[in-house]
Protein backbone atom coordinates (compact mmCIF):
# COMPACT_ATOMS: atom_id res chain seq x y z
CA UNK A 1 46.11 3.37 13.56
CA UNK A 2 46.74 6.07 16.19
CA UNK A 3 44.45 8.54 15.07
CA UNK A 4 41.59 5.38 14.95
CA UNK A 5 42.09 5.04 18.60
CA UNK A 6 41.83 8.15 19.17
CA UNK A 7 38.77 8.53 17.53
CA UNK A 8 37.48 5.24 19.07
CA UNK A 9 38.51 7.00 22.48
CA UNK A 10 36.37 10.38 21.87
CA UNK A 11 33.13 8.31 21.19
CA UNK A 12 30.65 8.63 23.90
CA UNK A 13 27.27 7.59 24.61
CA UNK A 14 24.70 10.31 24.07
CA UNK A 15 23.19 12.36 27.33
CA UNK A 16 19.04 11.71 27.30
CA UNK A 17 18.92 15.78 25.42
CA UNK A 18 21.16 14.38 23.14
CA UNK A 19 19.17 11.79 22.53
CA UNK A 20 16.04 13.08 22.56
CA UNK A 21 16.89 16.12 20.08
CA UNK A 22 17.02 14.29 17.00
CA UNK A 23 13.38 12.43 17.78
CA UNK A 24 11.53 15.72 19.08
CA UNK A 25 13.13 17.72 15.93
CA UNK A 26 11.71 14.55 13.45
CA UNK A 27 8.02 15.38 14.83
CA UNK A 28 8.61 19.04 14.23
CA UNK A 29 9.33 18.40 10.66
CA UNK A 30 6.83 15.93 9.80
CA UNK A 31 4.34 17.45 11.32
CA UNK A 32 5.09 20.60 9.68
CA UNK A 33 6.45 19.61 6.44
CA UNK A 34 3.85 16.91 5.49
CA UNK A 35 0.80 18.14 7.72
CA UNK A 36 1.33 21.92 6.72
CA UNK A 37 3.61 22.71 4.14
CA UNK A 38 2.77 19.29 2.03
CA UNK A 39 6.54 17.62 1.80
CA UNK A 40 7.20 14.50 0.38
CA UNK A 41 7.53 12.20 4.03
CA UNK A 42 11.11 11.09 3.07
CA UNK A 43 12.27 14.57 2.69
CA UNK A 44 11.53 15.06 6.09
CA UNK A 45 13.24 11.69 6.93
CA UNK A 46 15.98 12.98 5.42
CA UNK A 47 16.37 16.40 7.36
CA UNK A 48 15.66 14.44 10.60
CA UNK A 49 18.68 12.13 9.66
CA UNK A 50 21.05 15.61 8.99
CA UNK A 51 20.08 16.56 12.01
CA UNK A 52 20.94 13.57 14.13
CA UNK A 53 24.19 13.15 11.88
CA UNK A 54 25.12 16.81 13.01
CA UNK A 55 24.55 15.99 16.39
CA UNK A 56 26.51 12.73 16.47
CA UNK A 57 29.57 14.46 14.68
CA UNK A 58 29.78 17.50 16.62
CA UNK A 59 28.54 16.31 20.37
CA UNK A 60 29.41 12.43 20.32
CA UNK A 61 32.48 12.70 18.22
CA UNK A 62 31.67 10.15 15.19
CA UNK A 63 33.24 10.52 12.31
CA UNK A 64 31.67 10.58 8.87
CA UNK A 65 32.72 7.35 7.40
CA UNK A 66 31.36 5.89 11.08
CA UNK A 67 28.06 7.67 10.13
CA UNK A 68 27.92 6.38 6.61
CA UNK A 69 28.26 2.70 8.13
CA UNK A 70 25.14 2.99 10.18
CA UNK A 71 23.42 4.10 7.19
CA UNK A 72 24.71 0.79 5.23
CA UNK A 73 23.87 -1.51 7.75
CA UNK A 74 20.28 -0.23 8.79
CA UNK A 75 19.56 -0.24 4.77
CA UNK A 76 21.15 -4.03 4.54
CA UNK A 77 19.08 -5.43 7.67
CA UNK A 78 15.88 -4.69 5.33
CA UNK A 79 17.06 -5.59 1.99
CA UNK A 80 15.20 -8.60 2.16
CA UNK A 81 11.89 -6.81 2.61
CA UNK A 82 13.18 -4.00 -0.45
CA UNK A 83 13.66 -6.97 -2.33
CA UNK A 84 10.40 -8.68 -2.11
CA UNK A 85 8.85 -4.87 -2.98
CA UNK A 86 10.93 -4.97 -5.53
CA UNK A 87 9.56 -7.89 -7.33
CA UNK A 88 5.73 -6.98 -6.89
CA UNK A 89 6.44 -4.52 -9.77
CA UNK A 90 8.01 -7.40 -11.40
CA UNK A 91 5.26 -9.86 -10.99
CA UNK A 92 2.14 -7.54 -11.24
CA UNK A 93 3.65 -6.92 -14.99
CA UNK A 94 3.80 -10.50 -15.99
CA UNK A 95 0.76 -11.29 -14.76
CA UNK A 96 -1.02 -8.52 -16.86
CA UNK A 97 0.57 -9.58 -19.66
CA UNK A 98 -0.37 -12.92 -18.97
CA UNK A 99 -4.37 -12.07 -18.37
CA UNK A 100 -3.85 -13.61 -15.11
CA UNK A 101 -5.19 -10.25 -13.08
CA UNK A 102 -7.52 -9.27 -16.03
CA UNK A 103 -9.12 -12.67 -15.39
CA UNK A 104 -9.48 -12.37 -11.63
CA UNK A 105 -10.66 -9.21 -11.76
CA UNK A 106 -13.54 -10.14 -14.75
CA UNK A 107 -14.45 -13.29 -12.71
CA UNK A 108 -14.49 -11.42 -9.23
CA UNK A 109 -16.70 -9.07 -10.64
CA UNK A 110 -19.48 -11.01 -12.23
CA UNK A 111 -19.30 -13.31 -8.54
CA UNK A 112 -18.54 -10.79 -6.05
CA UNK A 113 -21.36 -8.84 -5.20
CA UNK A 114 -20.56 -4.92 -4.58
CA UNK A 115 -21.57 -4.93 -1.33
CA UNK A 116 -19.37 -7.82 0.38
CA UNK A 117 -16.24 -6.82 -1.46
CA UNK A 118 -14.87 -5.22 1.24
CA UNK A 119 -15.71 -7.91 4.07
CA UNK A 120 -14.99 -10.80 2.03
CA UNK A 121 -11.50 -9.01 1.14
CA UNK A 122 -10.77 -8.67 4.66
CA UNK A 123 -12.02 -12.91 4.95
CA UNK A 124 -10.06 -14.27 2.18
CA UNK A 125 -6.82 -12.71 3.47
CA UNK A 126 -7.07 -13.52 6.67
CA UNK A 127 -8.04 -16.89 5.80
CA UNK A 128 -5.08 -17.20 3.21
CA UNK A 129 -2.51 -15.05 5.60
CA UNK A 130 -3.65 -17.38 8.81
CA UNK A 131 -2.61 -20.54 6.98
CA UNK A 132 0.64 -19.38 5.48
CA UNK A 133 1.84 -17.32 8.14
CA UNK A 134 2.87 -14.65 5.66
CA UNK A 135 0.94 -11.61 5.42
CA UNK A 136 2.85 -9.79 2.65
CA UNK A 137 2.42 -12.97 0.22
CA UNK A 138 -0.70 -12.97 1.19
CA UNK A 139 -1.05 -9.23 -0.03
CA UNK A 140 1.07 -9.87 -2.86
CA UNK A 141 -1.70 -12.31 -4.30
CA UNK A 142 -5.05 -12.90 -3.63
CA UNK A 143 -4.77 -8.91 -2.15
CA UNK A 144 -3.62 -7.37 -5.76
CA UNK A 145 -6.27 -9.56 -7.49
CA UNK A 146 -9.24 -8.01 -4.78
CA UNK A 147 -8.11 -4.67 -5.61
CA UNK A 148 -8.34 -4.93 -9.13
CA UNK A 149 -11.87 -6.17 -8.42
CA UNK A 150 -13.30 -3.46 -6.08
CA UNK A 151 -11.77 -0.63 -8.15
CA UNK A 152 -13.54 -2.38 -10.98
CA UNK A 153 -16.76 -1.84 -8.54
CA UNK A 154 -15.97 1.13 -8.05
CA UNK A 155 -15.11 0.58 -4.61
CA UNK A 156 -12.97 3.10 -2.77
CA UNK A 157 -9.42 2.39 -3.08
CA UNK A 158 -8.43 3.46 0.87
CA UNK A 159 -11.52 1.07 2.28
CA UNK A 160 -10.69 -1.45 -0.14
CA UNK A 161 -6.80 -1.46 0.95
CA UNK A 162 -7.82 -1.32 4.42
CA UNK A 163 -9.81 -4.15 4.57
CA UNK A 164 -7.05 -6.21 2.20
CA UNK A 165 -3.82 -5.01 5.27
CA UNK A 166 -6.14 -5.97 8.27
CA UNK A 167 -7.33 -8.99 7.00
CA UNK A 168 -3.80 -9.79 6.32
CA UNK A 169 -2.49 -8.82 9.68
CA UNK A 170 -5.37 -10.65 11.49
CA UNK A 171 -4.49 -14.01 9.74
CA UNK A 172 -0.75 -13.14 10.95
CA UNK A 173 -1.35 -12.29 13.85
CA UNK A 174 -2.64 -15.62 14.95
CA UNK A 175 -0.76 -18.37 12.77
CA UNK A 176 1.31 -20.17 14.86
CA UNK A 177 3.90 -19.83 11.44
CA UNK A 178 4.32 -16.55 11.44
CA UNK A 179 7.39 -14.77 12.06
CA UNK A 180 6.14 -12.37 14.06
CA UNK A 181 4.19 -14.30 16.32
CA UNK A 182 7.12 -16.56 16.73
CA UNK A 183 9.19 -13.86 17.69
CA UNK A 184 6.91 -12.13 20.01
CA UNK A 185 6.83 -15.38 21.65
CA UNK A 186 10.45 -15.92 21.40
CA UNK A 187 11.64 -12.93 23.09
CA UNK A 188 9.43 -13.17 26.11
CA UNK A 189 9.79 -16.50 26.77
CA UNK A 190 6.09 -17.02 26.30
CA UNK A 191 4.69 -20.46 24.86
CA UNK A 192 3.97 -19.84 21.59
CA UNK A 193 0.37 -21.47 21.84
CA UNK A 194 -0.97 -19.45 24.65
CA UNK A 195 0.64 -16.22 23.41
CA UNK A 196 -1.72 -16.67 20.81
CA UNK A 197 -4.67 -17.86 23.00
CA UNK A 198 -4.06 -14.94 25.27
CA UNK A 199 -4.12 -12.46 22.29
CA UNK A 200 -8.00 -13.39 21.55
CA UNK A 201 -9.08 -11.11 23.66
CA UNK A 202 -8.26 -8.35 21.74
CA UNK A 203 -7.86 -9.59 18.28
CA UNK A 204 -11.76 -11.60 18.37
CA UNK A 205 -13.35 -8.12 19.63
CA UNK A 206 -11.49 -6.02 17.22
CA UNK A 207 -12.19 -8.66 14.79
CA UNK A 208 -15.37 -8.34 14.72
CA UNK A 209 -15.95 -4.45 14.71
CA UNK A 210 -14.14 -4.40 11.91
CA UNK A 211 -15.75 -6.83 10.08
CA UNK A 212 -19.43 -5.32 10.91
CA UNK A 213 -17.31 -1.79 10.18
CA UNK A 214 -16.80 -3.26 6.37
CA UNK A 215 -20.05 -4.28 6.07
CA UNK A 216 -21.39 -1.16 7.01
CA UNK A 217 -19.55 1.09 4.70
CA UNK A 218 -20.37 -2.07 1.58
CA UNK A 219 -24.07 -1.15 1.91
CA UNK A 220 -23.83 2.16 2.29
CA UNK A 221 -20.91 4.07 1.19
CA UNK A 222 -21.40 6.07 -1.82
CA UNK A 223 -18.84 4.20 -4.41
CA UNK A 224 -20.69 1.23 -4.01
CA UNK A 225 -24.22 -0.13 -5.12
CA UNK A 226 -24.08 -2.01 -8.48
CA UNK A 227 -21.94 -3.09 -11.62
CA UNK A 228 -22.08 0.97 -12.72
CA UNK A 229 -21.96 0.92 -17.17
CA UNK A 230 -18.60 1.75 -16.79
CA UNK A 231 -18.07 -1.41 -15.02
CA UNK A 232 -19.86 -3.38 -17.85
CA UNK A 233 -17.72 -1.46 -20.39
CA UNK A 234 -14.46 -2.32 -18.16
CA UNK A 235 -15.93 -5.88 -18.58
CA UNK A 236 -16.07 -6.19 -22.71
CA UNK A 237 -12.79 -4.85 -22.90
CA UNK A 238 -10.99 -7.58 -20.56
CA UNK A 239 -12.65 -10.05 -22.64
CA UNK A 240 -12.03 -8.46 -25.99
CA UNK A 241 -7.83 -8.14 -25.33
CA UNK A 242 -7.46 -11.90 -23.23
CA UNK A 243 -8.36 -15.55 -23.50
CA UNK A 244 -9.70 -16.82 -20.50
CA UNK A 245 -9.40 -20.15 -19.28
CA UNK A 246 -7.16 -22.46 -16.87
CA UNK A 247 -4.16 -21.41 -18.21
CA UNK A 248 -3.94 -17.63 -17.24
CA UNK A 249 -4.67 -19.01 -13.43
CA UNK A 250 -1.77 -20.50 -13.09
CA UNK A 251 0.96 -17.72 -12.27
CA UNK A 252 -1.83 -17.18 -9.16
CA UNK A 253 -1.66 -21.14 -7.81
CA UNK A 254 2.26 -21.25 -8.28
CA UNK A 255 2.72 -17.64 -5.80
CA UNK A 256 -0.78 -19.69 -3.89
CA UNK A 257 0.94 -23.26 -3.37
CA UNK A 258 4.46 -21.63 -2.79
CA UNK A 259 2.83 -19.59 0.16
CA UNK A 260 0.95 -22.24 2.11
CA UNK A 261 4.12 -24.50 1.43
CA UNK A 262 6.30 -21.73 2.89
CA UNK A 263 8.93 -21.40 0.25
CA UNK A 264 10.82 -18.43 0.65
CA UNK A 265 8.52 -15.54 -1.07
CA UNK A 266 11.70 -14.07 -3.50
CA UNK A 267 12.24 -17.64 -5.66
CA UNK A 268 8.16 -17.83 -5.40
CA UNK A 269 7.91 -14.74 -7.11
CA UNK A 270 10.56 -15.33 -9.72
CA UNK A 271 9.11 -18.47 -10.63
CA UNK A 272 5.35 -17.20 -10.82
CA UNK A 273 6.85 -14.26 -12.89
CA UNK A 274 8.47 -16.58 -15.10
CA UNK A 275 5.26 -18.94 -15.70
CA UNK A 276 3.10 -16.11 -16.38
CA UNK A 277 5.16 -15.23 -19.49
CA UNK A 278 5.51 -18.11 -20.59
CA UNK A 279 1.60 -18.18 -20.59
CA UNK A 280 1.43 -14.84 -22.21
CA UNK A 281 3.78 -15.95 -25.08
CA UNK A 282 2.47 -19.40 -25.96
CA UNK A 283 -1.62 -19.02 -24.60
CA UNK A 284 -2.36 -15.48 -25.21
CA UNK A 285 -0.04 -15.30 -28.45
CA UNK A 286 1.49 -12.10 -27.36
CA UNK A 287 5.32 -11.37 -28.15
CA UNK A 288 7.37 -12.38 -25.85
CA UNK A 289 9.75 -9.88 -26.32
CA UNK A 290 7.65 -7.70 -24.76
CA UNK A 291 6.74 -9.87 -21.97
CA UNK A 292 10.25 -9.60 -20.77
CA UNK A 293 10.51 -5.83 -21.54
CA UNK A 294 7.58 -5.54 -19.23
CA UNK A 295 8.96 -7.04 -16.41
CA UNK A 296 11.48 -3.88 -16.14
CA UNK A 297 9.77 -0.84 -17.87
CA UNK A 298 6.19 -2.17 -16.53
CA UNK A 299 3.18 -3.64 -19.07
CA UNK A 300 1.43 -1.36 -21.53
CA UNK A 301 -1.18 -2.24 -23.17
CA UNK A 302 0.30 -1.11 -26.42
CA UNK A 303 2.91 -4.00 -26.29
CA UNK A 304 0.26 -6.52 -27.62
CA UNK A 305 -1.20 -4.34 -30.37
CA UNK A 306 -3.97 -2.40 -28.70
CA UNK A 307 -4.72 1.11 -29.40
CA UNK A 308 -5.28 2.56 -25.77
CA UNK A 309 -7.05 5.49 -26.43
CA UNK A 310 -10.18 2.65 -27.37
CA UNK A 311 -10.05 1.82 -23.88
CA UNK A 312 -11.50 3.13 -20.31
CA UNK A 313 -9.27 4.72 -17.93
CA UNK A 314 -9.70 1.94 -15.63
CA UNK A 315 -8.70 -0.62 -17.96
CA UNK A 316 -5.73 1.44 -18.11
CA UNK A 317 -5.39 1.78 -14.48
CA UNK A 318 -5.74 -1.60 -13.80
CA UNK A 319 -3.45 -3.37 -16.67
CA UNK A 320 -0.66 -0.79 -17.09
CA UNK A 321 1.61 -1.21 -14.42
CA UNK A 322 4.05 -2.86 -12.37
CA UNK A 323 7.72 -3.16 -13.91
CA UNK A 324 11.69 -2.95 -11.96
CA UNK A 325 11.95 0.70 -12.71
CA UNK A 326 8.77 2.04 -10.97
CA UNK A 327 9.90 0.51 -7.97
CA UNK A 328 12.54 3.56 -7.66
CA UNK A 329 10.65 6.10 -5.48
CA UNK A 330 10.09 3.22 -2.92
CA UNK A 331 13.94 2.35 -2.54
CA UNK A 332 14.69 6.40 -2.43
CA UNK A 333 12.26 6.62 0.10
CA UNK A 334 13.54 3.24 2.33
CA UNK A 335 16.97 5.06 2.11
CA UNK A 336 16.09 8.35 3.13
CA UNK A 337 14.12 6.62 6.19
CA UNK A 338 17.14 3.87 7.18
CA UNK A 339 19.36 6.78 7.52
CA UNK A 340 17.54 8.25 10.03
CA UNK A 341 16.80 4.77 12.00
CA UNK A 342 20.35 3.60 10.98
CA UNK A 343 22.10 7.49 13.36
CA UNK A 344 19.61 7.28 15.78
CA UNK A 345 20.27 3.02 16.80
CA UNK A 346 23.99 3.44 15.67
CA UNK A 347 24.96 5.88 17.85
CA UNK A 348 22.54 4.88 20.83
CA UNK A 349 20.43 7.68 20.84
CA UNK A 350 17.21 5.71 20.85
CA UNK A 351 18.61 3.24 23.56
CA UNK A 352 19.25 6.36 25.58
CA UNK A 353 16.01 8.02 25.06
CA UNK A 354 14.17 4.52 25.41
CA UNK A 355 15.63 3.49 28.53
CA UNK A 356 15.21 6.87 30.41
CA UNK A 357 11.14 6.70 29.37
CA UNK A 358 11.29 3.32 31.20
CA UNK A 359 12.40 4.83 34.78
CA UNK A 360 8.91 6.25 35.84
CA UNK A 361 6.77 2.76 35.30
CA UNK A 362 6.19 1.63 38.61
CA UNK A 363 2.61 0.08 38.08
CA UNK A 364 1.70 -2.66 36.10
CA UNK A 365 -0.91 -0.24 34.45
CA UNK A 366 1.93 2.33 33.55
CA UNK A 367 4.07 -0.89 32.30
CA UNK A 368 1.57 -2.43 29.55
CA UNK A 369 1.05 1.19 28.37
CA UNK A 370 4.45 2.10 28.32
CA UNK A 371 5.49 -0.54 26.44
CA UNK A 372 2.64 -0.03 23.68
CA UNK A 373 4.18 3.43 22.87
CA UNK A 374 7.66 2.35 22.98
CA UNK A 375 6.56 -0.40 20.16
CA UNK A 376 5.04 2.71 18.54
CA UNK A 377 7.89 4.83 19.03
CA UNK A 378 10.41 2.36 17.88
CA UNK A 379 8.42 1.66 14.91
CA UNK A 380 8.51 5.03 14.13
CA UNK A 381 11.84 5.37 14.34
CA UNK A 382 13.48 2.50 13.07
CA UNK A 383 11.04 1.17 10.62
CA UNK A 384 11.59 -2.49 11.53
CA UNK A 385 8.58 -4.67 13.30
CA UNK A 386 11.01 -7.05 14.73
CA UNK A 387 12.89 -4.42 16.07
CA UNK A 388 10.54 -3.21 18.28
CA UNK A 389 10.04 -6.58 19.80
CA UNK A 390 13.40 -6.97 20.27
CA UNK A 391 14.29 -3.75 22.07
CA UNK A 392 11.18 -3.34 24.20
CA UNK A 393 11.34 -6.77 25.69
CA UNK A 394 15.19 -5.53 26.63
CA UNK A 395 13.68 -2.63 28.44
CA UNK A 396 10.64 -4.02 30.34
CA UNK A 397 11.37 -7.56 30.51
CA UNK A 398 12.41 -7.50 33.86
CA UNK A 399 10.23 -4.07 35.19
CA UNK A 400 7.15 -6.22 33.72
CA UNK A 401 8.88 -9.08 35.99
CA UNK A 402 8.87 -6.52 38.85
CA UNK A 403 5.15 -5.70 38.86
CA UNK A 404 5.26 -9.65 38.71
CA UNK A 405 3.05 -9.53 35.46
CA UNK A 406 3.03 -12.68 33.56
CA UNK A 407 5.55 -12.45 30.32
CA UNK A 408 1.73 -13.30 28.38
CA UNK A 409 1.15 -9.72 28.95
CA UNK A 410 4.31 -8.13 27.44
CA UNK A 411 3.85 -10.65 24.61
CA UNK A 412 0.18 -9.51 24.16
CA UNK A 413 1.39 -5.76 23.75
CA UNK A 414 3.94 -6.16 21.52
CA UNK A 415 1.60 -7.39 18.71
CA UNK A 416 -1.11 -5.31 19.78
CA UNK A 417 1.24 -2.04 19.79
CA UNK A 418 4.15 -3.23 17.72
CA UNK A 419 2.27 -5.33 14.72
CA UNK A 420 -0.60 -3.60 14.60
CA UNK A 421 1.35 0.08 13.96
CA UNK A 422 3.76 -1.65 11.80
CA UNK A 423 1.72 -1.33 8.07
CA UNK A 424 -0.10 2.05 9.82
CA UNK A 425 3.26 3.97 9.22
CA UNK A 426 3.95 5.33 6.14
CA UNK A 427 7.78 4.78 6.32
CA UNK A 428 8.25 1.52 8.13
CA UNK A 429 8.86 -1.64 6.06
CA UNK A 430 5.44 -2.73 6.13
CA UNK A 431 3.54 0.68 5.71
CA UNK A 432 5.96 1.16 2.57
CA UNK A 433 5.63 -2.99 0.98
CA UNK A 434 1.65 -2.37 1.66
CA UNK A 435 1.36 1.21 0.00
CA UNK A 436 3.77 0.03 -3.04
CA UNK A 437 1.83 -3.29 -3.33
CA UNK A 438 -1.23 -2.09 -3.36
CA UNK A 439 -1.08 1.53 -5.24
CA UNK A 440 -3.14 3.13 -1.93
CA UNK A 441 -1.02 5.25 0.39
CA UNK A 442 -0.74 4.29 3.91
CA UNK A 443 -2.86 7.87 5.18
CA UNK A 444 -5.32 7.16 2.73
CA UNK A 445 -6.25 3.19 3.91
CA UNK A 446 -5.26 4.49 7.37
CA UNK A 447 -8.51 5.39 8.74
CA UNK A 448 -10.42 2.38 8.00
CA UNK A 449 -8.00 -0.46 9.64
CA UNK A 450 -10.33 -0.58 12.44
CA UNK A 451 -8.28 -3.66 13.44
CA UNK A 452 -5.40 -1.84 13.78
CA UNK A 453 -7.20 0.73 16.29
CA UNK A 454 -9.46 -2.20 17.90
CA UNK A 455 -6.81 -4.39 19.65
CA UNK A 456 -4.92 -0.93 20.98
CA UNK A 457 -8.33 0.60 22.36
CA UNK A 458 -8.91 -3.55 23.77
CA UNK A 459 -5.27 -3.45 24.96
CA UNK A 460 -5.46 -0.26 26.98
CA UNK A 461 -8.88 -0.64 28.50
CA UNK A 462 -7.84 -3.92 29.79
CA UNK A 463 -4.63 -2.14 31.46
CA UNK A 464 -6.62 0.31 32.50
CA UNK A 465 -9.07 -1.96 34.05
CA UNK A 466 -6.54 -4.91 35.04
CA UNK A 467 -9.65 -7.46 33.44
CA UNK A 468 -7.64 -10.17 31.88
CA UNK A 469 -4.32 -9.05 32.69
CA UNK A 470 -2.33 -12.55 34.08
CA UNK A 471 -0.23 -12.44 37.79
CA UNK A 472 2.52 -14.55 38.51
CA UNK A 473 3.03 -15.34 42.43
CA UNK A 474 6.32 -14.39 43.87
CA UNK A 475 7.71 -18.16 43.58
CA UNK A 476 6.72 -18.62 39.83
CA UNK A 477 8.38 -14.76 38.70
CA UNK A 478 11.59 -16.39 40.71
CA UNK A 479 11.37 -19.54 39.27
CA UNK A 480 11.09 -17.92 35.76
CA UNK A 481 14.05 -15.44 36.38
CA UNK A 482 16.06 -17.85 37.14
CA UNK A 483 14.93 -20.28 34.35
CA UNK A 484 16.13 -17.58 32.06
CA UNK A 485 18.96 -15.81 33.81
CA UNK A 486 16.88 -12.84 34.59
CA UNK A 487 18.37 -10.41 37.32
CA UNK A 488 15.60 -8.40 38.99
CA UNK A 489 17.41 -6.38 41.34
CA UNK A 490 18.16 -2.87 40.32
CA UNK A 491 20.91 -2.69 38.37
CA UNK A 492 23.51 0.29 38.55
CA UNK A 493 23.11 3.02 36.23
CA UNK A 494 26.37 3.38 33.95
CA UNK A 495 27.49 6.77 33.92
CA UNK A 496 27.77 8.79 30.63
CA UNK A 497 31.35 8.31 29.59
CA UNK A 498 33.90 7.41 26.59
CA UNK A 499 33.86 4.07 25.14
CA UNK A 500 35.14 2.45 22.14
CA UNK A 501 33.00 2.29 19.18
CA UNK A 502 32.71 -1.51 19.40
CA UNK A 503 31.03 -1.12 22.58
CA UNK A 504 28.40 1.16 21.01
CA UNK A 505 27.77 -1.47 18.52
């Protein structure tokens, strides 16, 4: 017990170069391991993490096991979201073995003409993600069933995935049921209703470019321009393997209904999984042996007594996958990112780093921009959208209260910043559930979420240009401090000392 004290005793908090090693060294490597030298992006994650490890053991005085614990409970706060990735691969194999995706994608592709894949991709999700309030269902169904569509189009797979994430992210942005309006909301003390009123001006503007962005590249991008013979081929085959008919829908309506219900997306999954076998076994009289082997080692099409060298590659592409064990490189790479995020917020580097960026802001200009990149930043670092919310309303609440700004405009940038980066990074939660998901990785939809880059261009211009940024008089940003038990004097800096590990906590 001594030797615990004295270890708790020897903890410090981090100077801002202490701090701001482990983050500067992380750029370094990914910009040099994955932009030059071609590294796998949790590799780097990995070496950042050693390095901020090294830095809290030998500088701050934490002990291994300390270290380890950080890890454990970074990776446990997004278990929930590992899960849910987790059980795509489950679901994606039962419902190829049930012809549910082979029949979406042969109906999409005799209705959906080439051209308006992409925008009505980007429609349907938002439409489906706006009323549920839950973009990654929303990606998880009607978004796997578009992609097999446009690839069978012979769409590209980046645009396509684009348009399926921003459409998603649109509809979440504004549903008054989403989680991470809600908490946006939540955190700044903004009403809910015009926190999303007040985001229109960038979302609708955004909106739209990248709607006219999608139609654009339908009607002219190379990939695109007719059902191609392969496509017609592709076509045969579905229908020469599966039955079509009601039945093979219904694994789609139960993950549909469970979504604009709001059941909780895990049990949804389960019990769409467990449907779609059933369907398999007794519609499409396949084994159903096999339809449970799939659901771990992934559907082949050699399960249900198809030779697959008769088939196209994209058949192939499209119907063999999914499965529990090809889910493996995505929990490697969530643990090789959590244990940096897990160091840097354990040990308060990132607090430290944060709160010194936040000394400087003096204008409201400098405020709503400087809290867009510390969304960005803490995404980066932590990998958690809700996160960021959290910790840069803690920083700026009270400078954006200051520059008497209304708590609208902090709400406004932390979607615009926060959200919209969260599915844009490859090793965030979202980036990761939205690469698995879909088969596209995040750099390669990346440059066509014009979303995504829309409401941050709309965000900044209007900071630049104070037009539609709100005021509060001096009376109402009293009023509202008090309300909320808001101090805005100055507080005393603390000075960089020893303190017990549960005050680091």
């Amino acid at each position: 017990m001594s030797n615990l004290n004295e270890i708790n005793k020897a903890v410090r908090l981090p100077t801002f170069k202490e701090a701001i090693s482990p983050i500067i060294f992380m750029v370094f490597v990914l910009a040099i391991g994955m932009g030059v030298l071609g590294w796998p992006t949790g590799v780097c994650l990995l070496i950042s993490a050693a390095c901020a490890g090294m830095i809290a053991v030998s500088r701050l005085n934490y002990t291994w096991e300390q270290i380890e614990q950080f890890v454990i409970d970074k990776f446990a706060a997004v278990m929930p979201a590992c899960f849910i990735v987790i059980l795509v691969g489950f679901m994606v194999a039962t419902w190829s073995f049930s012809g549910t995706l082979p029949m979406m994608v042969y109906y999409g592709m005799e209705i959906i003409k080439p051209e308006l894949v992409l925008f009505l991709s980007f429609v349907l999700t938002a439409i489906l993600s706006y009323v549920s309030g839950n973009s990654w269902g929303s990606v998880a169904s009607i978004g796997v069933a578009l992609m097999g569509v446009g690839i069978g189009l012979g769409v590209d797979v980046g645009m396509l995935a684009a348009s399926i994430v921003t459409g998603a992210y649109f509809g979440d942005k504004l549903s008054p049921l989403s989680d991470t309006t809600n908490l946006a909301s939540a955190v700044t003390k903004a009403p809910l209703y015009e926190h999303i009123k007040y985001m229109l001006w960038t979302t609708i503007p955004s909106t739209v470019l990248a709607l006219l962005f999608f139609l654009y590249l339908g009607y002219t991008a190379d990939s695109v321009g007719g059902v191609s013979e392969s496509s017609t081929r592709l076509l045969e085959q579905l229908a020469s393997i599966y039955k079509f008919g009601i039945l093979p829908l219904l694994p789609m309506l139960v993950i549909l209904i469970c979504t604009f219900i709001g059941k909780p997306a895990v049990p949804s999954m389960l019990l769409s999984s467990l449907v779609a076998v059933l369907v398999g076994w007794q519609y499409q009289g396949f084994d159903l042996n096999y339809g449970v082997q799939a659901t771990m080692g992934g559907f082949d099409v050699s399960m249900i007594g198809v030779d697959p060298t008769r088939l196209e590659p994209e058949v192939l592409n499209l119907l063999n996958r999914g499965g529990l064990n090809n889910q493996g490189g995505f929990l490697a790479f969530i643990i090789c990112a959590m244990a940096f995020a897990g160091i840097l917020t354990g040990t308060r580097m990132m607090d430290v780093a944060m709160s010194e960026m936040t000394k400087k802001i003096v204008t409201a200009k400098s405020a709503i921009l400087g809290s867009g990149v510390i969304c960005i930043v803490i995404n980066m670092l932590t990998g958690s959208d809700g996160l960021n919310k959290v910790i840069t309303t803690e920083l700026m609440q009270r400078r954006f209260l200051q520059l008497r700004l209304n708590p609208l405009v902090l709400s406004r940038t932390l979607e615009d910043f926060g959200t919209m980066t969260g599915p844009a990074i490859p090793w965030t939660a979202a980036g990761l559930y939205m690469a698995t998901t879909l088969g596209v990785p995040t750099m390669d939809y990346l440059p066509y979420c014009i979303l995504f880059f829309g409401s941050m261009a709309f965000a900044t211009f209007y900071a630049m240009t104070g037009y539609t940024i709100k005021y509060m008089t001096d009376e109402e940003v009293a009023q509202f401090a008090e309300k909320h038990g808001i101090v805005l004097d100055e507080l005393k800096q603390e000075p960089t000392g020893t303190l017990p590990v549960e005050q680091l906590s």
